[in-house]
C-alpha atoms as a PDB file:
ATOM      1  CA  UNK A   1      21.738  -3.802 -17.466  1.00  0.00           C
ATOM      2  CA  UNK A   2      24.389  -1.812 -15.450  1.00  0.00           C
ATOM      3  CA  UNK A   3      23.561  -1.207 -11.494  1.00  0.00           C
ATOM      4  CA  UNK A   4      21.453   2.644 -11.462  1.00  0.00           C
ATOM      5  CA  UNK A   5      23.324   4.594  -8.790  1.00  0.00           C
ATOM      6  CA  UNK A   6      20.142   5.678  -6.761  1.00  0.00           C
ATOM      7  CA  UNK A   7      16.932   3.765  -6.562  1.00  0.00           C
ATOM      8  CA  UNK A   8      13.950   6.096  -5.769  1.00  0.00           C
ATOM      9  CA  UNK A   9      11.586   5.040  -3.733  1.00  0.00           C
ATOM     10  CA  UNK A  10       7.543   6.734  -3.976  1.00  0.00           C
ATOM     11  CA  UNK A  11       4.839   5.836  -1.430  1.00  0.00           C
ATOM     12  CA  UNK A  12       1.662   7.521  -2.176  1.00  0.00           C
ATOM     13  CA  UNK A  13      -1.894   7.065  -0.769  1.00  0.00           C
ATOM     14  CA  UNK A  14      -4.555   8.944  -2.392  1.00  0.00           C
ATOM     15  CA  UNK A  15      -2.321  11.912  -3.316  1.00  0.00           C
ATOM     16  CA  UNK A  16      -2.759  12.198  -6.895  1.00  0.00           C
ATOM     17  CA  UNK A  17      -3.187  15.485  -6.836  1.00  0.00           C
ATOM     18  CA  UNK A  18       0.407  16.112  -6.220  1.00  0.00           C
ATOM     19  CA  UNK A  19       1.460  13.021  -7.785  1.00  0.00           C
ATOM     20  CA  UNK A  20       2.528  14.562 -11.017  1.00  0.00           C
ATOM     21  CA  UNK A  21       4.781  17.193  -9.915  1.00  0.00           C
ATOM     22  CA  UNK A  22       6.987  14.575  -7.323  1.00  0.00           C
ATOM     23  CA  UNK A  23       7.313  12.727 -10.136  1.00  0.00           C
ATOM     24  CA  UNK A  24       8.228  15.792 -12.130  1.00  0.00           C
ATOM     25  CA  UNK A  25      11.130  16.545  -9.804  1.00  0.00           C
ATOM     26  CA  UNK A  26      12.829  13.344 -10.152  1.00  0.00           C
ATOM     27  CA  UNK A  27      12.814  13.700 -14.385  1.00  0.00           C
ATOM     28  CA  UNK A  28      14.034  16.922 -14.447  1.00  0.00           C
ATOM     29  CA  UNK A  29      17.383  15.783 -11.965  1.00  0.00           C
ATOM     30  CA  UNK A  30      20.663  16.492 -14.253  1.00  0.00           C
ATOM     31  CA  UNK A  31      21.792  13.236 -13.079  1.00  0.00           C
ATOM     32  CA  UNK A  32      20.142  10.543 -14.325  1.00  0.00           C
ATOM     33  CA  UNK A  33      21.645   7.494 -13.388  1.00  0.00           C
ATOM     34  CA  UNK A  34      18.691   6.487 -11.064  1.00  0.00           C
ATOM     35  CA  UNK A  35      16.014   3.915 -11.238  1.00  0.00           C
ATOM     36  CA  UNK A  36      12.556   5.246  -9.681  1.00  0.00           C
ATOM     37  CA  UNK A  37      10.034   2.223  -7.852  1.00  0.00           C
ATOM     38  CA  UNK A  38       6.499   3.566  -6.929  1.00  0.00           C
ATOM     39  CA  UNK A  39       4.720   1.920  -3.880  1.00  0.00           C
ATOM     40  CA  UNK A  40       0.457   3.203  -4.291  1.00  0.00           C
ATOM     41  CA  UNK A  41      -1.508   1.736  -1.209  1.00  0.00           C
ATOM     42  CA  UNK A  42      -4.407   1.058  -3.569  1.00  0.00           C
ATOM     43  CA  UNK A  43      -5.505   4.469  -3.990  1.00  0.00           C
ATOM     44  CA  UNK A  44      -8.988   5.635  -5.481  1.00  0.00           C
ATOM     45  CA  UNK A  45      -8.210   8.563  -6.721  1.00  0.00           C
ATOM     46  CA  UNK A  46      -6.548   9.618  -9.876  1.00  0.00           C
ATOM     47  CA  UNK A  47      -3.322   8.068  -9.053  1.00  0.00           C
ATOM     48  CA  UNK A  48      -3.230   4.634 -10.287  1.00  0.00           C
ATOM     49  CA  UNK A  49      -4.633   6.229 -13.626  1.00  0.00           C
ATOM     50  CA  UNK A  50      -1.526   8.867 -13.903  1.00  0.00           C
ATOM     51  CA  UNK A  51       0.546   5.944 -13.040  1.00  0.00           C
ATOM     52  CA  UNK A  52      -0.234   4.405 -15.658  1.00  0.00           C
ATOM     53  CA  UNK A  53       0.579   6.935 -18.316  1.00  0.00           C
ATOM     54  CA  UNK A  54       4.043   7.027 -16.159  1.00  0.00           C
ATOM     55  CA  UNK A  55       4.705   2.795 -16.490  1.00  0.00           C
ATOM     56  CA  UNK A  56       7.478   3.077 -19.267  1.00  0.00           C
ATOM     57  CA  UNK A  57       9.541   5.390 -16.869  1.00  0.00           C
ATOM     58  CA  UNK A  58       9.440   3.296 -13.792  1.00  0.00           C
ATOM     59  CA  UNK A  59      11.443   0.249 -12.980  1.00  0.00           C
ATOM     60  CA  UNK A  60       8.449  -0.980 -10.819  1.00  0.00           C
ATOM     61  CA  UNK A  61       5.487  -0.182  -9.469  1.00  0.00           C
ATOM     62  CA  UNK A  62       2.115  -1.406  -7.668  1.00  0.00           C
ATOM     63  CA  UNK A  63      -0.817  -0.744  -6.113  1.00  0.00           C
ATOM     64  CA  UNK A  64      -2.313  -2.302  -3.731  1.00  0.00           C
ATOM     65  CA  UNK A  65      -3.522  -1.968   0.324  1.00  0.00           C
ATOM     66  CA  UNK A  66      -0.621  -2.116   2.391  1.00  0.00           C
ATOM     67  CA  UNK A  67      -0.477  -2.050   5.710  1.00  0.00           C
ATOM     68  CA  UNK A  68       1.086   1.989   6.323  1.00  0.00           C
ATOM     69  CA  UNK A  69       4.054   3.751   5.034  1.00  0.00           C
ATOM     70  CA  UNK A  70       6.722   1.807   6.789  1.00  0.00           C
ATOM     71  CA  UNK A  71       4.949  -1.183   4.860  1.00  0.00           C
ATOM     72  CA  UNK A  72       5.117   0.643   1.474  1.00  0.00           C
ATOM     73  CA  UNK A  73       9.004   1.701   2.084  1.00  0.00           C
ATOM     74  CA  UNK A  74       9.999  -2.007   3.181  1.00  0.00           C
ATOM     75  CA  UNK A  75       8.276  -3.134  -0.309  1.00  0.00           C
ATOM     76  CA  UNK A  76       9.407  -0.774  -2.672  1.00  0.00           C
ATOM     77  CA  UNK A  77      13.353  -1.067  -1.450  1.00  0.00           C
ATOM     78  CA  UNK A  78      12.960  -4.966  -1.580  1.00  0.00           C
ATOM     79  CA  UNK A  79      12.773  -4.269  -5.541  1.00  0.00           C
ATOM     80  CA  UNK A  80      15.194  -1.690  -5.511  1.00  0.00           C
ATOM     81  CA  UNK A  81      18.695  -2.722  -7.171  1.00  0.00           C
ATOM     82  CA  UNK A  82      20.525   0.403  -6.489  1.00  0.00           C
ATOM     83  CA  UNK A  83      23.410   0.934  -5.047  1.00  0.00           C
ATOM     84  CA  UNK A  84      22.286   4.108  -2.469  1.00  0.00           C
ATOM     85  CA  UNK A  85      18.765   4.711  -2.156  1.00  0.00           C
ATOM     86  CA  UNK A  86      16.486   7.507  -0.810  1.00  0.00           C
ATOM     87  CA  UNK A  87      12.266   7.784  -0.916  1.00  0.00           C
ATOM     88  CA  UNK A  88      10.189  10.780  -1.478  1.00  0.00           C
ATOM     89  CA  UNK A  89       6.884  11.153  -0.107  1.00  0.00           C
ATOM     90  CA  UNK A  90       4.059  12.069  -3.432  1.00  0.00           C
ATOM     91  CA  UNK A  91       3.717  15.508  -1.563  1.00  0.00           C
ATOM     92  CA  UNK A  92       7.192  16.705  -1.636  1.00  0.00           C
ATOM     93  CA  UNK A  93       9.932  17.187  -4.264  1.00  0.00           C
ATOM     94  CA  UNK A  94      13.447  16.576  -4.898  1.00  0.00           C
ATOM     95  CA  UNK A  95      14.814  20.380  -5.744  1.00  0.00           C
ATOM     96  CA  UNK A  96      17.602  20.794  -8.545  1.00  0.00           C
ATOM     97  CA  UNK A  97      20.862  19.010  -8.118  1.00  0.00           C
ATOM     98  CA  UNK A  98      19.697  16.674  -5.318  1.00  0.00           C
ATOM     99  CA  UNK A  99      20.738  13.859  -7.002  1.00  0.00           C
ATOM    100  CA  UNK A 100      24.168  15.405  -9.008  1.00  0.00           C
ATOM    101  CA  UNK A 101      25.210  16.776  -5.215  1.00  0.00           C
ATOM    102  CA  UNK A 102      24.692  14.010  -3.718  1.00  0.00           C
ATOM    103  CA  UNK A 103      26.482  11.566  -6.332  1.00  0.00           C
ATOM    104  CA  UNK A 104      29.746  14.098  -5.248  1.00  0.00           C
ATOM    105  CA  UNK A 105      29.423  13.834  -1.964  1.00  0.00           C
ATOM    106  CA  UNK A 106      28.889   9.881  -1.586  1.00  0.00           C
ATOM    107  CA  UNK A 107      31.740   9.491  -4.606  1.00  0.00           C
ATOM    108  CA  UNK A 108      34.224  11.577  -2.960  1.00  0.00           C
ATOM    109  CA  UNK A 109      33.843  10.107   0.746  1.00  0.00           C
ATOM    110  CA  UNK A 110      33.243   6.555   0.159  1.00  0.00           C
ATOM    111  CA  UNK A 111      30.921   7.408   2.802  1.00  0.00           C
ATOM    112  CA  UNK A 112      27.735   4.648   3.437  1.00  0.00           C
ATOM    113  CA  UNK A 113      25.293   7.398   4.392  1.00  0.00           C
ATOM    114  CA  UNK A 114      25.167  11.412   3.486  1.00  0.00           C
ATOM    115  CA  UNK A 115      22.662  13.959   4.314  1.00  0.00           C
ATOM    116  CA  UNK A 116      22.076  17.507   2.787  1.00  0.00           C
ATOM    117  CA  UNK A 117      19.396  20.604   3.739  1.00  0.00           C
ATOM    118  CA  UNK A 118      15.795  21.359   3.104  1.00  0.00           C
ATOM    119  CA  UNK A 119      13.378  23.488   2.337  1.00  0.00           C
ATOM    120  CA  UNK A 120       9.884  23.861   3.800  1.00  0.00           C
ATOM    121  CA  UNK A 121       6.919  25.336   1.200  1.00  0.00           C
ATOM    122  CA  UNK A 122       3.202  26.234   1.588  1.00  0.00           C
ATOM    123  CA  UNK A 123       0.724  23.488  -0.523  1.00  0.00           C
ATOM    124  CA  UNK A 124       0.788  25.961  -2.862  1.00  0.00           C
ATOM    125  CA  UNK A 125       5.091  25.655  -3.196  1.00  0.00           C
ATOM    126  CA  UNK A 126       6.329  29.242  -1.661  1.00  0.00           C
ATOM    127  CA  UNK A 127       9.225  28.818   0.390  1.00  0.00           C
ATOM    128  CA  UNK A 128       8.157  29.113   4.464  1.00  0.00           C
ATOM    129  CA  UNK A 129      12.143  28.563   6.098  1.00  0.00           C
ATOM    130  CA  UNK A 130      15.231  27.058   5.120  1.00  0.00           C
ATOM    131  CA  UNK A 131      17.055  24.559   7.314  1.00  0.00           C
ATOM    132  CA  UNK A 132      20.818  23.819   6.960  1.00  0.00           C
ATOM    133  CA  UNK A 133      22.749  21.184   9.083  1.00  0.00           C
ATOM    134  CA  UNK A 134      26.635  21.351  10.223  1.00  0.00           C
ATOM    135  CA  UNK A 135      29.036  21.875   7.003  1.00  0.00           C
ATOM    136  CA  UNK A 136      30.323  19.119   8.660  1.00  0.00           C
ATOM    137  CA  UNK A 137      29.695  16.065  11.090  1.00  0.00           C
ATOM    138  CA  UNK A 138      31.907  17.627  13.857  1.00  0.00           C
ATOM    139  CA  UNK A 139      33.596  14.117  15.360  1.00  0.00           C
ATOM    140  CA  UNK A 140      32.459  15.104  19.014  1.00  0.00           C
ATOM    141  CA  UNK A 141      29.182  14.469  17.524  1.00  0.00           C
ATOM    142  CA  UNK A 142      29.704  10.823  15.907  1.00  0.00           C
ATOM    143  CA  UNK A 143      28.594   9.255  19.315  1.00  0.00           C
ATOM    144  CA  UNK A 144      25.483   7.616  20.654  1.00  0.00           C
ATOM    145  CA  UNK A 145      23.664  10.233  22.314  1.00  0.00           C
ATOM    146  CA  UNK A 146      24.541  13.272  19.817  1.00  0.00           C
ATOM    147  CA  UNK A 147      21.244  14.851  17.983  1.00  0.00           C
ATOM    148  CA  UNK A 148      19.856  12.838  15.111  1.00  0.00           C
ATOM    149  CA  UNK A 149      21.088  15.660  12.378  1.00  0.00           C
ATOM    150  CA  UNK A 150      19.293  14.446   9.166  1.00  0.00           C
ATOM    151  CA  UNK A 151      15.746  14.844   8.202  1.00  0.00           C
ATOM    152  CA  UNK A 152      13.613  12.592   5.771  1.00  0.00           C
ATOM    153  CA  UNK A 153      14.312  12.634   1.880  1.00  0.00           C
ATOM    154  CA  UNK A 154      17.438  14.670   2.724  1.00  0.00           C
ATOM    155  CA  UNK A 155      19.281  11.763   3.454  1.00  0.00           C
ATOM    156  CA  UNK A 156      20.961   9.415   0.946  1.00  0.00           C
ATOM    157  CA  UNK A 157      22.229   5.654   1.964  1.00  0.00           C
ATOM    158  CA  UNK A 158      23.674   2.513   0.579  1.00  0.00           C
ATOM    159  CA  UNK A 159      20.847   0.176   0.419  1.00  0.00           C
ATOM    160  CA  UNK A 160      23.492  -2.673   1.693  1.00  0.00           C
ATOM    161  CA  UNK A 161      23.359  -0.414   4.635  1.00  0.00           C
ATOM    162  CA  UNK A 162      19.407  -0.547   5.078  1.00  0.00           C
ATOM    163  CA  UNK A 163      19.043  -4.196   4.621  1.00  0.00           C
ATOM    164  CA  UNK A 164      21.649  -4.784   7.199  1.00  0.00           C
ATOM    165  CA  UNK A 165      19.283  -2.600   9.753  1.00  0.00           C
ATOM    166  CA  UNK A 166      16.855  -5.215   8.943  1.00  0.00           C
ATOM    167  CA  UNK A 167      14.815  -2.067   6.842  1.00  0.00           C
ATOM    168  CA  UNK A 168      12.109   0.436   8.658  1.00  0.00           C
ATOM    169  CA  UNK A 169      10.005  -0.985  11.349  1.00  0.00           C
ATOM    170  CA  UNK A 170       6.377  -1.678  10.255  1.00  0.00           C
ATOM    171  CA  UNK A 171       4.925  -0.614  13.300  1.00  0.00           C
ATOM    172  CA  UNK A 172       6.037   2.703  13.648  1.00  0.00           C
ATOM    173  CA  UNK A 173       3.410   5.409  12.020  1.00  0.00           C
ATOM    174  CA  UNK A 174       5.235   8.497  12.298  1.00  0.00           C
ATOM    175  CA  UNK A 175       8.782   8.369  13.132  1.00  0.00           C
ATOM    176  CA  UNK A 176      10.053   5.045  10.860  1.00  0.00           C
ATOM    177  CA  UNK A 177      12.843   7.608   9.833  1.00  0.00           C
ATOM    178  CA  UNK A 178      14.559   8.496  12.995  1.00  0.00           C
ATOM    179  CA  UNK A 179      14.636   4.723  14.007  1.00  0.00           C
ATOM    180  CA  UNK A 180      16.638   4.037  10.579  1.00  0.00           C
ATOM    181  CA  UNK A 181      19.124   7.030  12.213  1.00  0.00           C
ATOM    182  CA  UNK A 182      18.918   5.771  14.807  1.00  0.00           C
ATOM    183  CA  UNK A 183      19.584   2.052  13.809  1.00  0.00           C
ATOM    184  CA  UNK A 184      22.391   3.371  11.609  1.00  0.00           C
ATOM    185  CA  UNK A 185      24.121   5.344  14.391  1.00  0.00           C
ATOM    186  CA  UNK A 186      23.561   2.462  16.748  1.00  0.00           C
ATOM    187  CA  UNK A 187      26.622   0.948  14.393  1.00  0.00           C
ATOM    188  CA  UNK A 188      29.172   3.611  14.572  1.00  0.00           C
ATOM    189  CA  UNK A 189      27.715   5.181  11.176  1.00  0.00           C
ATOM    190  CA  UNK A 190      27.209   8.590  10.846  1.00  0.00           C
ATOM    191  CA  UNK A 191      26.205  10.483   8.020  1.00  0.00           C
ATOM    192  CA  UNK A 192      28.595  12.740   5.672  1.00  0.00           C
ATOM    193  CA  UNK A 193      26.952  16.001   5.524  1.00  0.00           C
ATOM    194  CA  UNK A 194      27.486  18.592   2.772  1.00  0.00           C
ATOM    195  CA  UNK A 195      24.842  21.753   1.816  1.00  0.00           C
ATOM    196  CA  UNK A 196      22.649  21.466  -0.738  1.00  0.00           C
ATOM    197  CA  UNK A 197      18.893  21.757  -0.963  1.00  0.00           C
ATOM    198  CA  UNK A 198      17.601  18.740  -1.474  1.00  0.00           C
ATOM    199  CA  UNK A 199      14.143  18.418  -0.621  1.00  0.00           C
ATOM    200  CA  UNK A 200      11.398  20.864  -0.445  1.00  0.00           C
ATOM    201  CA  UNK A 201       8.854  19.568   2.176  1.00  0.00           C
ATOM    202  CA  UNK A 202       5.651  20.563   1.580  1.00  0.00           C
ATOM    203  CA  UNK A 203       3.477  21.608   4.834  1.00  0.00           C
ATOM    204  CA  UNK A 204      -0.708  20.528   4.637  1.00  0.00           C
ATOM    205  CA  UNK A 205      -2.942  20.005   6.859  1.00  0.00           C
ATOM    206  CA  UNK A 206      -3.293  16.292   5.427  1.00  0.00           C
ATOM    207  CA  UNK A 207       0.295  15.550   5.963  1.00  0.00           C
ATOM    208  CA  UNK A 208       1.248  13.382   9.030  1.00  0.00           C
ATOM    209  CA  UNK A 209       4.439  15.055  10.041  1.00  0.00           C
ATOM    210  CA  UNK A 210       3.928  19.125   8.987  1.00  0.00           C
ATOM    211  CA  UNK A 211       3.901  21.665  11.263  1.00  0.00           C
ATOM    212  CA  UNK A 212       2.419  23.982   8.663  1.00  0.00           C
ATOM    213  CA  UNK A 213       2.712  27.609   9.599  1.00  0.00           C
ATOM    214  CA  UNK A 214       4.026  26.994  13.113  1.00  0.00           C
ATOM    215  CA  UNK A 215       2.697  30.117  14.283  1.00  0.00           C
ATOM    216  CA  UNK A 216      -0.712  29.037  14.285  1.00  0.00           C
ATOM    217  CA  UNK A 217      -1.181  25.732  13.250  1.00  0.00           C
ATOM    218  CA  UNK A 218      -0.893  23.061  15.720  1.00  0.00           C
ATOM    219  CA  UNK A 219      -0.399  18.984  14.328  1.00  0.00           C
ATOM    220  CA  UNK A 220      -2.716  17.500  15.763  1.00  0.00           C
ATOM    221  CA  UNK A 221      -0.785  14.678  15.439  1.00  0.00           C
ATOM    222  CA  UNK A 222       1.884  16.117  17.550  1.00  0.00           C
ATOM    223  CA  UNK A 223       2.119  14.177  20.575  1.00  0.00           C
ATOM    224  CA  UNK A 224       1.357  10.866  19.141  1.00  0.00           C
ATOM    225  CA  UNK A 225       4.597  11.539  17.204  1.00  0.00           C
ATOM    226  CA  UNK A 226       6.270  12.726  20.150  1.00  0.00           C
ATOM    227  CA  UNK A 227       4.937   9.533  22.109  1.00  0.00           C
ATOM    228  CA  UNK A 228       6.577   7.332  19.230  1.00  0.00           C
ATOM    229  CA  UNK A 229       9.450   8.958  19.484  1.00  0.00           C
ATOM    230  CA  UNK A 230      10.047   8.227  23.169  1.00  0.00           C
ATOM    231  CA  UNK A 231       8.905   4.559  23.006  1.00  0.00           C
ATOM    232  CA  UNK A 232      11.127   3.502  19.997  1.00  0.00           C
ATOM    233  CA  UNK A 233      14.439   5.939  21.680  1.00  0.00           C
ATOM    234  CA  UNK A 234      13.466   3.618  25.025  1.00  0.00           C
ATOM    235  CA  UNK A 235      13.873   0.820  22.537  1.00  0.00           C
ATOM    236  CA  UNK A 236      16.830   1.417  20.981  1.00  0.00           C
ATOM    237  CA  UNK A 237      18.555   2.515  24.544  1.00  0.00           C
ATOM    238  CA  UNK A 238      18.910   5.923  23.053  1.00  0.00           C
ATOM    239  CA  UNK A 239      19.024   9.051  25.044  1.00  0.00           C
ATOM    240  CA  UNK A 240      19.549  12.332  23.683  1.00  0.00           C
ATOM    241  CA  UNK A 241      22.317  13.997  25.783  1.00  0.00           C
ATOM    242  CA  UNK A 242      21.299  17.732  26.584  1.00  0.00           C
ATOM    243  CA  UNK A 243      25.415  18.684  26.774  1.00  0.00           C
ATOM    244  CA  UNK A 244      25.767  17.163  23.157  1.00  0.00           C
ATOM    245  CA  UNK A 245      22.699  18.795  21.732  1.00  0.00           C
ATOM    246  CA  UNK A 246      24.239  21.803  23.453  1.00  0.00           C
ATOM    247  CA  UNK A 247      27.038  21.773  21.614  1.00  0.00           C
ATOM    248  CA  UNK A 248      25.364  21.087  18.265  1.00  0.00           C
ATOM    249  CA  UNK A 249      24.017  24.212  18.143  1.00  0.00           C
ATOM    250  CA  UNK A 250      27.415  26.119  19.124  1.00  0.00           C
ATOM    251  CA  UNK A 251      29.091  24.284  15.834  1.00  0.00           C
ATOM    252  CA  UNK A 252      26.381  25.470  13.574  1.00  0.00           C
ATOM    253  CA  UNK A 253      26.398  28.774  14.748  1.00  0.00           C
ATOM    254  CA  UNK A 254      30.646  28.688  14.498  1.00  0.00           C
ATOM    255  CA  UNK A 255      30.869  26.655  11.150  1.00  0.00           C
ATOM    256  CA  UNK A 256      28.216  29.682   9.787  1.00  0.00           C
ATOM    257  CA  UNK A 257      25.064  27.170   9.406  1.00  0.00           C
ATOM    258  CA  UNK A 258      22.917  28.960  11.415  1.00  0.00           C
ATOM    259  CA  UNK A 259      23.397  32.396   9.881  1.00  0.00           C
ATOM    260  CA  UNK A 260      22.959  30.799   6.484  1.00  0.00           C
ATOM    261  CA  UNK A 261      19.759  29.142   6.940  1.00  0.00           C
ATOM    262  CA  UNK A 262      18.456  32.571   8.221  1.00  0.00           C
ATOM    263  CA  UNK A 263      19.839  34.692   5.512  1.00  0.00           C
ATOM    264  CA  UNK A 264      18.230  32.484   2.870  1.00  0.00           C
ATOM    265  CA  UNK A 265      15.279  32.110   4.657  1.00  0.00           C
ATOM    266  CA  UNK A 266      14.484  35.757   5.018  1.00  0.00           C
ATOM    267  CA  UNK A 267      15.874  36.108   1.587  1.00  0.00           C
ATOM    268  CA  UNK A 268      13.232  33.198   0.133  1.00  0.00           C
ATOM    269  CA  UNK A 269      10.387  33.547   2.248  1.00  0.00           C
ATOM    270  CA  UNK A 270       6.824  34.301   0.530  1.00  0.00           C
ATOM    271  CA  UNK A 271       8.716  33.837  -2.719  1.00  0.00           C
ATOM    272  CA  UNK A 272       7.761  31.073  -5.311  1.00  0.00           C
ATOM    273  CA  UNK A 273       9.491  28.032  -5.964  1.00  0.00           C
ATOM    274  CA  UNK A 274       9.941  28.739  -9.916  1.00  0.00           C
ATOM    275  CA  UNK A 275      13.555  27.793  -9.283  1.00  0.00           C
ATOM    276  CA  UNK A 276      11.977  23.773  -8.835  1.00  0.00           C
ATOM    277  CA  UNK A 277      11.104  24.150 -12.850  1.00  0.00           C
ATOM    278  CA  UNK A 278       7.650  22.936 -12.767  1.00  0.00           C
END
């Protein structure tokens, strides 16, 4: 059996109600050259029975306590046999062409790491903003310091890459994704970026990381996160540099990232994702 391209990793806990429809948005990718490994933290829901009806279509899966995400990630990409891999949380979804974009962009640059744009949506999947990065990685940004530019399933790396990191670290809660950035930039790697919408994040109250409806919904979660944050940057020796984070936001406003993110935001707002297919 020939290497898949992508190995898809899915953590879930108890989220069976949106199990269905992540799963959903992998099948219906146009490129399909991608094995998909689900990690279930011994659920009690409906999930393990959905999972299996789904056996036949995953490489692997389990379920069983585990001791948090970072846990279930280092399992399920210990089983991947991909050659870039990516994860999806149960409550989100890969949008259209994630994977067929991203199969371009890491085929064309030879690069070990890309990272695309994202969506957020209401539970209910209507579009709440659009968030673009730089069309490119400008090069005064590949340095230790610049912003962390990438966000969650957005990102795309070769899973030699993540296993030379020594994986996510099992003791972070919230913020196991920026200290994989983090640990990647640390060696001089910075990601390829191209646009595409990737991932549609979906904002609940039950999610760790959402900010919901920013306006009037506070995480509270927030400052734990932020706490986390600060002790793993104080870790790492990482310190974000105020002139450099400066300057990120002059390059998206000159390479037009900015300005696109707002037009389709205002365009998409309130509207329905019927564009996901499900």
């Amino acid at each position: 059996m020939s290497q898949p391209f992508f190995s898809i990793v899915l953590v879930n806990y108890n989220y069976g109600r949106f199990l269905p429809a992540a799963l959903q948005s992998i099948y219906e990718q146009s490129f399909q050259d991608f094995e998909i490994i689900v990690v279930d933290g011994g659920s009690t829901d409906e999930s393990v029975p959905y999972l299996q009806t789904q056996a036949s279509r995953l490489a692997w899966w389990v379920s069983e306590p585990d001791r948090g995400q970072s846990d279930a990630f280092n399992k399920g990409f210990a089983q991947a046999k991909g050659k870039y891999g990516l994860w999806l949380n149960t409550d989100d979804l890969l949008l259209p062409g994630a994977l067929a974009e991203a199969h371009q962009a890491l085929t064309q640059s030879q690069a070990p790491w890309a990272s695309s744009d994202y969506i957020r949506v209401t539970e209910g999947l209507r579009v709440i903003s659009c968030h673009r990065g730089f069309v490119t990685q400008p090069p005064v940004l590949q340095r230790w310091g610049a912003p962390v530019s990438v966000c969650g399933p957005s990102s795309f790396f070769a899973l030699d890459l993540l296993r030379s990191v020594g994986g996510f670290d099992p003791q972070l809660r919230y913020a196991m994704d920026i200290d994989l950035w983090l640990k990647f930039m640390q060696r001089g790697i910075y990601p390829y970026r191209y646009h595409h919408y990737s991932w549609a994040f979906r904002m609940h109250e039950a999610s760790k990381t959402a900010d919901e409806f920013a306006d009037h919904y506070v995480n509270p979660r927030a400052q734990a996160i932020r706490d986390e944050v600060a002790q793993l940057s104080q870790r790492l020796g990482y310190q974000l540099s105020f002139t450099l984070r400066a300057l990120a936001g002059f390059y998206k406003i000159q390479d037009g990232s900015a300005w696109s993110a707002w037009r389709d935001t205002k365009s998409l707002r309130g509207q329905p994702c019927t564009f996901i297919g499900l």
